[in-house]
Protein backbone atom coordinates (compact mmCIF):
# COMPACT_ATOMS: atom_id res chain seq x y z
CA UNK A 1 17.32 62.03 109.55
CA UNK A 2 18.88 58.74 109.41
CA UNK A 3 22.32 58.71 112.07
CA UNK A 4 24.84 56.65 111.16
CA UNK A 5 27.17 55.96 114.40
CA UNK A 6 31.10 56.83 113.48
CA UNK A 7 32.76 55.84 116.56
CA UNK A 8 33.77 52.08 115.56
CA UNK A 9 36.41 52.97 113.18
CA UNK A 10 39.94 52.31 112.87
CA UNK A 11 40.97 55.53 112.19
CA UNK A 12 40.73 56.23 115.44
CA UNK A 13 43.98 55.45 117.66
CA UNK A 14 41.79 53.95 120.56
CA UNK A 15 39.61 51.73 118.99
CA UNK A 16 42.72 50.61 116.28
CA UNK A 17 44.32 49.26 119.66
CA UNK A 18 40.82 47.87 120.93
CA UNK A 19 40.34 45.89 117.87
CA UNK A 20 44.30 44.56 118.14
CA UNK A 21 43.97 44.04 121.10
CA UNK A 22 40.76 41.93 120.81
CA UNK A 23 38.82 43.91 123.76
CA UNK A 24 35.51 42.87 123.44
CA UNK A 25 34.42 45.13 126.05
CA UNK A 26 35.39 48.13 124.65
CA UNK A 27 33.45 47.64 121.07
CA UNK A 28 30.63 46.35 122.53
CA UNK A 29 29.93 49.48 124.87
CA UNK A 30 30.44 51.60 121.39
CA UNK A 31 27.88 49.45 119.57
CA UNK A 32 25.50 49.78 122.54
CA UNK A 33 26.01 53.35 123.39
CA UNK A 34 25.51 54.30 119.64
CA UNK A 35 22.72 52.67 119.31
CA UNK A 36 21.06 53.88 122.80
CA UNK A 37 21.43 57.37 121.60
CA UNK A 38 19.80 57.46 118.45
CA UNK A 39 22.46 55.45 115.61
CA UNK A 40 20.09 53.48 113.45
CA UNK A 41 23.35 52.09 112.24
CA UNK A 42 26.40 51.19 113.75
CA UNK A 43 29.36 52.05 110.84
CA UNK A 44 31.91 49.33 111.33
CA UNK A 45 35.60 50.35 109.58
CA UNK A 46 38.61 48.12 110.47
CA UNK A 47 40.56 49.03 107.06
CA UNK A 48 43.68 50.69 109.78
CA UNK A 49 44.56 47.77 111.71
CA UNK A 50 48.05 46.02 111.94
CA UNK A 51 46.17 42.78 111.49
CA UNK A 52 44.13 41.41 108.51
CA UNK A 53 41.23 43.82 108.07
CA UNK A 54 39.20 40.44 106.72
CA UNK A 55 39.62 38.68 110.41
CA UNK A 56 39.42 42.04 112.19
CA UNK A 57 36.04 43.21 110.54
CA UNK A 58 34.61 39.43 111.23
CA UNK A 59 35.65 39.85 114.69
CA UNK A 60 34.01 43.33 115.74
CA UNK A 61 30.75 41.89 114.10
CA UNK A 62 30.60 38.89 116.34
CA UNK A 63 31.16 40.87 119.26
CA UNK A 64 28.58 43.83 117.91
CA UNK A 65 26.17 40.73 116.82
CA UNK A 66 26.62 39.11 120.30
CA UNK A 67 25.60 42.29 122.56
CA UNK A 68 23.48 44.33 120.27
CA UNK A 69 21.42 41.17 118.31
CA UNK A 70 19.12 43.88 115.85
CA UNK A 71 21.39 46.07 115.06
CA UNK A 72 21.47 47.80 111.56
CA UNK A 73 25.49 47.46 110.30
CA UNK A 74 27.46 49.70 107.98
CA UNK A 75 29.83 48.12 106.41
CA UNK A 76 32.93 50.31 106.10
CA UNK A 77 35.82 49.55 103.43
CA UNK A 78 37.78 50.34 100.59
CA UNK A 79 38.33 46.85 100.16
CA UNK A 80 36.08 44.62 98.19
CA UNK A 81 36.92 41.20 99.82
CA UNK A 82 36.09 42.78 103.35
CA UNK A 83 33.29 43.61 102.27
CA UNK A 84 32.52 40.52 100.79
CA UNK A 85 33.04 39.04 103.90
CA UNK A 86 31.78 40.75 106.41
CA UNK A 87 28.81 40.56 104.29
CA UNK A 88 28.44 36.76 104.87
CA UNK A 89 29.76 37.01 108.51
CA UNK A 90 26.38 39.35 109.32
CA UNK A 91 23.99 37.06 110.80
CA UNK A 92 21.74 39.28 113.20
CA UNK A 93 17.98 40.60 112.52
CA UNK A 94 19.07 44.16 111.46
CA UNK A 95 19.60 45.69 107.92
CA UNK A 96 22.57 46.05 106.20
CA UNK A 97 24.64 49.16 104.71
CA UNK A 98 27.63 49.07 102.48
CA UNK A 99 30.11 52.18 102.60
CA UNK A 100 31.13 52.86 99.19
CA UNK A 101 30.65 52.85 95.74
CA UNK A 102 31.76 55.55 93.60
CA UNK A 103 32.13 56.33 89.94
CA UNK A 104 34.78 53.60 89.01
CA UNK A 105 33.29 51.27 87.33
CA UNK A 106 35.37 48.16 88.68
CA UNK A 107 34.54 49.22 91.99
CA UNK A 108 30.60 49.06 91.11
CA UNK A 109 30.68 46.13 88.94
CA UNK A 110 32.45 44.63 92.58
CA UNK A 111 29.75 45.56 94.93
CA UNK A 112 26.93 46.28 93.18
CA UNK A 113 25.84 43.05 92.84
CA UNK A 114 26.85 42.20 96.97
CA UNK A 115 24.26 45.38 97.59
CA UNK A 116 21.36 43.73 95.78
CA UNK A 117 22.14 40.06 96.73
CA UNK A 118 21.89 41.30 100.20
CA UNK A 119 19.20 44.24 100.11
CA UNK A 120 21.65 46.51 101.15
CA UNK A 121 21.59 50.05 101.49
CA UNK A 122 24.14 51.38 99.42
CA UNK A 123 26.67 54.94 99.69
CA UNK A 124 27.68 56.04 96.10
CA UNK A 125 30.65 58.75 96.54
CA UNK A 126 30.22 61.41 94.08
CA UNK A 127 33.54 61.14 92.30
CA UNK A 128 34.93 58.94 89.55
CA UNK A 129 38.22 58.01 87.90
CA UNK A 130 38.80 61.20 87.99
CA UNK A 131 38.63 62.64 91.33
CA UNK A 132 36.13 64.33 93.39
CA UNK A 133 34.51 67.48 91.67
CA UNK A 134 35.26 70.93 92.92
CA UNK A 135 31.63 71.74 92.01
CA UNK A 136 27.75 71.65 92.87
CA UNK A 137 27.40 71.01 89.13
CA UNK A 138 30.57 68.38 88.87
CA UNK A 139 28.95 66.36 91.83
CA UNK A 140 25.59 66.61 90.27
CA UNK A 141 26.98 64.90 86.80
CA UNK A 142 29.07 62.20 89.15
CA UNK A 143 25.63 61.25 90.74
CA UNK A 144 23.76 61.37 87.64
CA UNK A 145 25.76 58.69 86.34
CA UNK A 146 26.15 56.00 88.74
CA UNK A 147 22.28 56.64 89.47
CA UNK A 148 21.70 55.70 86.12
CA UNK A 149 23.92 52.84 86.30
CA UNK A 150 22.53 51.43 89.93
CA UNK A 151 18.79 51.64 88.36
CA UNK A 152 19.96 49.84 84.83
CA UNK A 153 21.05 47.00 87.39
CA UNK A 154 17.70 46.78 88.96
CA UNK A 155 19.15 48.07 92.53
CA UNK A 156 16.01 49.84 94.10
CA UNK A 157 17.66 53.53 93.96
CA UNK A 158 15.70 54.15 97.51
CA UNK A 159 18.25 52.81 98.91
CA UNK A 160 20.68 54.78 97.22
CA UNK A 161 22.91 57.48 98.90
CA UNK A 162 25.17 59.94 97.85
CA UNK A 163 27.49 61.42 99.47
CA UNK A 164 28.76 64.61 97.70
CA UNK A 165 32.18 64.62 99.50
CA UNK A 166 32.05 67.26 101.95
CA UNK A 167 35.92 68.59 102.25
CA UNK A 168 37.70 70.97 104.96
CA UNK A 169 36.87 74.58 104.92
CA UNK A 170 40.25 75.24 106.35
CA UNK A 171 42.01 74.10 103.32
CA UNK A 172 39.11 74.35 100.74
CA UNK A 173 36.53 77.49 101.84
CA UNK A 174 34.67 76.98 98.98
CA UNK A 175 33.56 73.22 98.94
CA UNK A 176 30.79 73.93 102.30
CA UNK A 177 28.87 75.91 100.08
CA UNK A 178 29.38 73.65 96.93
CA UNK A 179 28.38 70.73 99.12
CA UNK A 180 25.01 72.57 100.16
CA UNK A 181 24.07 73.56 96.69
CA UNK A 182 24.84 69.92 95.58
CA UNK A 183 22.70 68.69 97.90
CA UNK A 184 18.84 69.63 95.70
CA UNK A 185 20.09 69.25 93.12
CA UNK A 186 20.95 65.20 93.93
CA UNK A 187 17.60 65.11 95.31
CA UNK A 188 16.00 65.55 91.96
CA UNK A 189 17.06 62.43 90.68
CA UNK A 190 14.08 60.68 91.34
CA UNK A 191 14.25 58.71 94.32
CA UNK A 192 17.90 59.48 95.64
CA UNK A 193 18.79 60.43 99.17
CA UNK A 194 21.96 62.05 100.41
CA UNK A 195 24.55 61.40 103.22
CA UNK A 196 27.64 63.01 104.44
CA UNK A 197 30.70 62.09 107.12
CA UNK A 198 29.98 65.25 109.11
CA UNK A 199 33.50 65.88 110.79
CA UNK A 200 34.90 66.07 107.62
CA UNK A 201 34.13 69.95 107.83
CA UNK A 202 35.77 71.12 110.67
CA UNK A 203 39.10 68.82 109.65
CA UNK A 204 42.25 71.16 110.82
CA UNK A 205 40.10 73.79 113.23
CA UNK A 206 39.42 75.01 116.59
CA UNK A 207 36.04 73.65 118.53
CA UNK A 208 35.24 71.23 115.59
CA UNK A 209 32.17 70.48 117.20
CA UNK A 210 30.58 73.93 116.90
CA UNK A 211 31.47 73.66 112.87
CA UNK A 212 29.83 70.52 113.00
CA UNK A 213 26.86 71.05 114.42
CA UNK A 214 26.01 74.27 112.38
CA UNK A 215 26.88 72.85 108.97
CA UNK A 216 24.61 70.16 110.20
CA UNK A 217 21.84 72.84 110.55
CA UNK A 218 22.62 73.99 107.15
CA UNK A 219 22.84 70.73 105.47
CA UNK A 220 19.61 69.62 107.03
CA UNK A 221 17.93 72.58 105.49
CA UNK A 222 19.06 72.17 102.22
CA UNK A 223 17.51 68.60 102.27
CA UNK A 224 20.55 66.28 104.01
CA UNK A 225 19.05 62.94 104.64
CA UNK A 226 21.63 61.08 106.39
CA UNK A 227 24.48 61.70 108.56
CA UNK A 228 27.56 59.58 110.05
CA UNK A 229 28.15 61.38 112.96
CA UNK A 230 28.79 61.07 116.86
CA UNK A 231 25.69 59.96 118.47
CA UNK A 232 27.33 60.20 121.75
CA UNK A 233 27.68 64.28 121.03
CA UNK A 234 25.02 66.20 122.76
CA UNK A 235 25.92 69.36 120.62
CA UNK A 236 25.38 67.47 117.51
CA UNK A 237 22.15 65.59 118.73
CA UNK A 238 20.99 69.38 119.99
CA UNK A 239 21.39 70.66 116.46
CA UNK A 240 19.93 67.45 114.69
CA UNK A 241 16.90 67.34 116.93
CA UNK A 242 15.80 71.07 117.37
CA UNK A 243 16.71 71.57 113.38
CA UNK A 244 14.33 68.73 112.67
CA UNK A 245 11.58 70.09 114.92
CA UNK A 246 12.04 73.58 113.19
CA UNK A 247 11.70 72.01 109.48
CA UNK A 248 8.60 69.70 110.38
CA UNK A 249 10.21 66.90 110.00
CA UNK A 250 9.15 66.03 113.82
CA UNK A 251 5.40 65.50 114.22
CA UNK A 252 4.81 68.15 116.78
CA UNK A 253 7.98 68.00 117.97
CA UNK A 254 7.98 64.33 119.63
CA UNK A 255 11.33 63.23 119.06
CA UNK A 256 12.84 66.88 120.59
CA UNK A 257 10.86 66.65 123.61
CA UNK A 258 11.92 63.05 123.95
CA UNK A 259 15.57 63.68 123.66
CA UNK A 260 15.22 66.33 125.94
CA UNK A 261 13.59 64.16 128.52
CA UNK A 262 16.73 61.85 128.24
CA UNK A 263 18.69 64.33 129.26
CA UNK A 264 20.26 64.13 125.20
CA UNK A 265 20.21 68.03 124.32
CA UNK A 266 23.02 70.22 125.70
């Protein structure tokens, strides 16, 4: 299971006002912390800010690139040019991942050709022009599409993940189980992996955690590669690293015991 660290984004009131603020400390304990506890890459999203989100996002990768020099960056925005530019700003040993492409074909024909110029790892959103499907089927279709049109490019679809748009139960009770069912049936285009923003679940509910960590079970079982989640969340890392242990996807369960020895697990 590939993590994907959440906690540098601007959504978030705390680390808007870091990143305004310019407090270096503050982003580079996120970036560190992440990636002590088990982020293979650090997601970097500065598209909320009351500054320019071109200078902001070229800031918190100079302080990232300064205190953690390997690490692995997800590049986080709606906007093209950010991307774009934080693309160039990345200078450090680690790989690359660009946060989104979806259906619309102006917004692949944009960055697209930034993923393979950089050998980036690339999120496709399983939605289009028009909207996100309500269905297993419906996201099946979206994915089938902009697969086809990543491989015609020559992008190596290994690198490909889609994200079938995981939606709050407490508004939409449906879309978990949708989401799940999606999930094999993306896996069948030949090569393809999946991700999903975890908390997106539990959106509007008590004890989001517990949501979160159980549909992380369940999407883990039904073949979830990837996750941006909350390293730092012992609940979560308890259900990641005791559901990979019980679906052999940890070689006599090394990476459990390990995580229990530093003190990780709840």
């Amino acid at each position: 299971m590939l993590i994907v660290g959440e906690r540098i984004n601007s959504t978030r009131q705390k680390v808007k006002e870091a990143i305004g603020a310019r407090n270096a400390s503050m982003v580079a304990e996120m970036a560190r912390s992440q990636a002590a506890s088990g982020a293979e890459y650090i997601d970097v999203n500065c598209a909320v800010t009351s500054g320019s989100e071109l200078q902001d996002m070229d800031w918190v990768l100079s302080v990232i690139q300064s205190e953690v020099s390997d690490a692995n960056i997800c590049i986080d925005s709606p906007n093209y040019l950010a991307i774009e530019a934080a693309l160039k700003a990345y200078r450090s040993k680690g790989g690359l991942m660009i946060n989104s492409i979806s259906g619309d074909e102006a917004r692949i024909g944009s960055i697209l050709p930034l993923a393979i110029k950089h050998n980036a790892k690339l999120i496709a959103l399983t939605m289009d022009e028009k909207g996100m499907p309500n269905t297993a089927g419906g996201r099946f279709e979206a994915a089938r599409r902009i697969y086809e049109r990543v491989k015609s490019a020559g992008f190596d679809v290994s690198n490909l993940y889609f994200d079938p748009l995981i939606r709050p139960i407490a508004t939409e009770p449906d879309q978990a189980l949708e989401f799940l069912r999606s999930i094999p049936l993306i896996k069948d285009l030949g090569g393809a992996k999946t991700v999903c923003g975890l908390s997106n679940v539990s959106y509007g509910l008590p004890n989001r955690r517990l949501i979160n960590a159980v549909f992380l079970v369940m999407a883990m079982q039904a073949g979830l590669d990837a996750a941006i989640l909350d390293p730092l969340d012992k609940h979560i890392i308890s259900a990641l690293c005791s559901s990979g242990a019980l679906l052999n996807k940890d070689e006599y369960c090394a990476g459990y015991i390990r995580a229990f020895r530093e003190g990780k697990l709840i």
